[in-house]
C-alpha atoms as a PDB file:
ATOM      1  CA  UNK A   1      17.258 -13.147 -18.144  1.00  0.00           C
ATOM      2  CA  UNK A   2      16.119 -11.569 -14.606  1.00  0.00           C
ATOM      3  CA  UNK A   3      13.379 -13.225 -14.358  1.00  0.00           C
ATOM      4  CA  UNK A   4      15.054 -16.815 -15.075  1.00  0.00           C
ATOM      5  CA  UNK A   5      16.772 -16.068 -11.629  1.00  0.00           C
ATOM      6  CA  UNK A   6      13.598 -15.771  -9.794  1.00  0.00           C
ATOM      7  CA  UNK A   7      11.976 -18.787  -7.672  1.00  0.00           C
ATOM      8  CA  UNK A   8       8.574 -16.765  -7.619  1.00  0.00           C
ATOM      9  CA  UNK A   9       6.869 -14.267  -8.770  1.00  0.00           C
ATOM     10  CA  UNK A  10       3.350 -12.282  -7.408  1.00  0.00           C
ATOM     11  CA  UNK A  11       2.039 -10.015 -10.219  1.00  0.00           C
ATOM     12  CA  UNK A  12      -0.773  -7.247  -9.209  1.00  0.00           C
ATOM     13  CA  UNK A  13      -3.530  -9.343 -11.014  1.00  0.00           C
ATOM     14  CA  UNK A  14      -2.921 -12.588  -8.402  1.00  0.00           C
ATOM     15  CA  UNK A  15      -6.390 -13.397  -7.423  1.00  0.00           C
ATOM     16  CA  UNK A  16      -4.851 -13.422  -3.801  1.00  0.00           C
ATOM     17  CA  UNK A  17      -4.520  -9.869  -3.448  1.00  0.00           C
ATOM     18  CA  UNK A  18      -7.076  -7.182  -2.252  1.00  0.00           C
ATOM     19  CA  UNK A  19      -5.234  -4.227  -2.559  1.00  0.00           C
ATOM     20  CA  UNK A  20      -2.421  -2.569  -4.948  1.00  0.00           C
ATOM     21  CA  UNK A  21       0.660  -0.806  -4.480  1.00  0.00           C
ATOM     22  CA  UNK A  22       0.869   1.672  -2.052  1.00  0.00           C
ATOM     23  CA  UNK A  23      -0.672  -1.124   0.367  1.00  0.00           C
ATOM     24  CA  UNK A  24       1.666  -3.585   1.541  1.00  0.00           C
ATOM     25  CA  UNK A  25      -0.157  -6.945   0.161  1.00  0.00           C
ATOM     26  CA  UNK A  26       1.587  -8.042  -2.875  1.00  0.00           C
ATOM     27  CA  UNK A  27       4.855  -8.067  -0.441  1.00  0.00           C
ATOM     28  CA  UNK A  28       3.057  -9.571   2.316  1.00  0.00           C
ATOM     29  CA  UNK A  29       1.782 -12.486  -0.367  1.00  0.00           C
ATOM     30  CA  UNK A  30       5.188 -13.433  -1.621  1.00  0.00           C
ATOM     31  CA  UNK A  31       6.846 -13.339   1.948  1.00  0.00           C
ATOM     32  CA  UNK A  32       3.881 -15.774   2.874  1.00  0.00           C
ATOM     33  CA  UNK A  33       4.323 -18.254  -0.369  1.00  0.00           C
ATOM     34  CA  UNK A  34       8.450 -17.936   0.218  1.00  0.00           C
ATOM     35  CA  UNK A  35       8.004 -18.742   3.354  1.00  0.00           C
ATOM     36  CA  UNK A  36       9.890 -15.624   5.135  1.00  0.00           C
ATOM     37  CA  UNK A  37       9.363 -13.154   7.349  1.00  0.00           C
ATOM     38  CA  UNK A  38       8.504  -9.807   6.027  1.00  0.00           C
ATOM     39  CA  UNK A  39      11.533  -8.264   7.698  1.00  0.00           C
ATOM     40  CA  UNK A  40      14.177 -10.981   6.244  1.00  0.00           C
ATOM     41  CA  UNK A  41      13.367  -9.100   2.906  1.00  0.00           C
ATOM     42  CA  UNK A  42      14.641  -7.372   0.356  1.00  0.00           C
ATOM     43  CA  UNK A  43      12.725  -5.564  -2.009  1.00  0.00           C
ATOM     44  CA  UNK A  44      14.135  -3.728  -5.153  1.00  0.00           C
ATOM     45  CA  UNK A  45      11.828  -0.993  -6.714  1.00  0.00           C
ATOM     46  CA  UNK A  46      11.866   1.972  -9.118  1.00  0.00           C
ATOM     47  CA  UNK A  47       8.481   4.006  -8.334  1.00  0.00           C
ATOM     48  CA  UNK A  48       7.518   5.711  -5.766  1.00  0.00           C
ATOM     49  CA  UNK A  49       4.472   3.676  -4.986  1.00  0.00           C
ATOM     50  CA  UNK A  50       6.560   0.649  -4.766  1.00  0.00           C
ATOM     51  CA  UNK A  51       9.509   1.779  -2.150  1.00  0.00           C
ATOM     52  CA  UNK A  52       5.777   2.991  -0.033  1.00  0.00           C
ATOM     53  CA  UNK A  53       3.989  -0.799   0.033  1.00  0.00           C
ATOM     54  CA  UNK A  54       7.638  -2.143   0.587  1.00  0.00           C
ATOM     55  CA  UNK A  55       8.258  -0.022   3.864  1.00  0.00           C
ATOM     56  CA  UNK A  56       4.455  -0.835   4.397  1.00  0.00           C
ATOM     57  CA  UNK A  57       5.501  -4.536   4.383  1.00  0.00           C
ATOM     58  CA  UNK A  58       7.938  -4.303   7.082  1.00  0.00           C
ATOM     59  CA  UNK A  59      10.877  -4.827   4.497  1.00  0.00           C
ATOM     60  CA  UNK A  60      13.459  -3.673   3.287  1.00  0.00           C
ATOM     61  CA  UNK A  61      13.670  -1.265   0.742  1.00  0.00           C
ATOM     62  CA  UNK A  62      16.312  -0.759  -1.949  1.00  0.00           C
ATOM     63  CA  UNK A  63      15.241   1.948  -4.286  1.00  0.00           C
ATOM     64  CA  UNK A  64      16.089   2.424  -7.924  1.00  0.00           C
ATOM     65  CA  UNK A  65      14.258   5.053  -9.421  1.00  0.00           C
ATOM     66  CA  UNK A  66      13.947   6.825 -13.215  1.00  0.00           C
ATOM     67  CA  UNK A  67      17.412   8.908 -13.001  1.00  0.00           C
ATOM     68  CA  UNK A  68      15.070  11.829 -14.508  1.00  0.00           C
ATOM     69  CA  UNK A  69      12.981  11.812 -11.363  1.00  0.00           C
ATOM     70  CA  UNK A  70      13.752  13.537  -7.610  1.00  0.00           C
ATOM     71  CA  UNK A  71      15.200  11.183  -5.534  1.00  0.00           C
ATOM     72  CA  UNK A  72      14.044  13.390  -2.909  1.00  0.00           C
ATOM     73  CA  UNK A  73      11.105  11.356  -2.071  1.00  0.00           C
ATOM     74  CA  UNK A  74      12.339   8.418  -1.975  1.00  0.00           C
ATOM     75  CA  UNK A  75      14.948   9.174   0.637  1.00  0.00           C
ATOM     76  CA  UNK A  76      12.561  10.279   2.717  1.00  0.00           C
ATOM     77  CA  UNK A  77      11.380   6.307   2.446  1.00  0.00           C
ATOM     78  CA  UNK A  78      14.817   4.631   2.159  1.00  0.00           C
ATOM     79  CA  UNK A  79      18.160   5.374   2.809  1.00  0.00           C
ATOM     80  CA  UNK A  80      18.924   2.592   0.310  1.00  0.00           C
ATOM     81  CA  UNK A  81      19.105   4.254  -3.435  1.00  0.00           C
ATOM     82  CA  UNK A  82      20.777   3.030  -5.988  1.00  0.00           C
ATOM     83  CA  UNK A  83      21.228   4.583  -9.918  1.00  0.00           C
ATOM     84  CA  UNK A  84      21.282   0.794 -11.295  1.00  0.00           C
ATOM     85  CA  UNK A  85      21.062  -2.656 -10.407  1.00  0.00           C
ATOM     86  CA  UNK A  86      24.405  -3.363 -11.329  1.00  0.00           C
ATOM     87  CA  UNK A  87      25.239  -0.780  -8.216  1.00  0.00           C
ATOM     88  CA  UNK A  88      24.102  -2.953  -5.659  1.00  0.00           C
ATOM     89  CA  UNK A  89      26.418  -4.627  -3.736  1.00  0.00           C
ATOM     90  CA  UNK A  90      26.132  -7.163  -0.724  1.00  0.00           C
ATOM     91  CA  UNK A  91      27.826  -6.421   2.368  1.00  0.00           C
END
């Protein structure tokens, strides 16, 4: 399981946060409680919305979107895009 592998998690309902996605805050909010910098992050994210309030964040962004949706918007966001997870790869 994904999540299994996670040490935290922020969902959008965390009484912490002001503002959704496009604005950078739930990024900024798990930085914070990791204890990272914003730009010592990576963020992984499949909407549009998402890859914005990453970049927003200072972090960054890799970008996985629906394969049924342009990509073209999100490379004008990231360079980083990806098909699946299982195409990332750490260099």
């Amino acid at each position: 399981d994904m999540f299994a592998r996670m040490d935290l998690i922020v969902c959008g309902d965390d009484a912490c946060l002001k503002n959704g996605k496009p604005a950078p805050d739930i990024y900024l909010l798990a930085a914070e409680r990791m204890g990272y910098q914003p730009k010592n992050c990576l963020v992984f994210e499949d909407a549009f919305n998402g890859v914005l309030s990453g970049n927003r964040a200072g972090m960054t962004v890799i970008a996985c979107p629906d394969p049924r949706l342009d990509t073209l918007p999100f490379q004008q966001l990231t360079p980083h895009i990806i098909r699946t997870l299982n195409d990332f790869q750490v260099s």
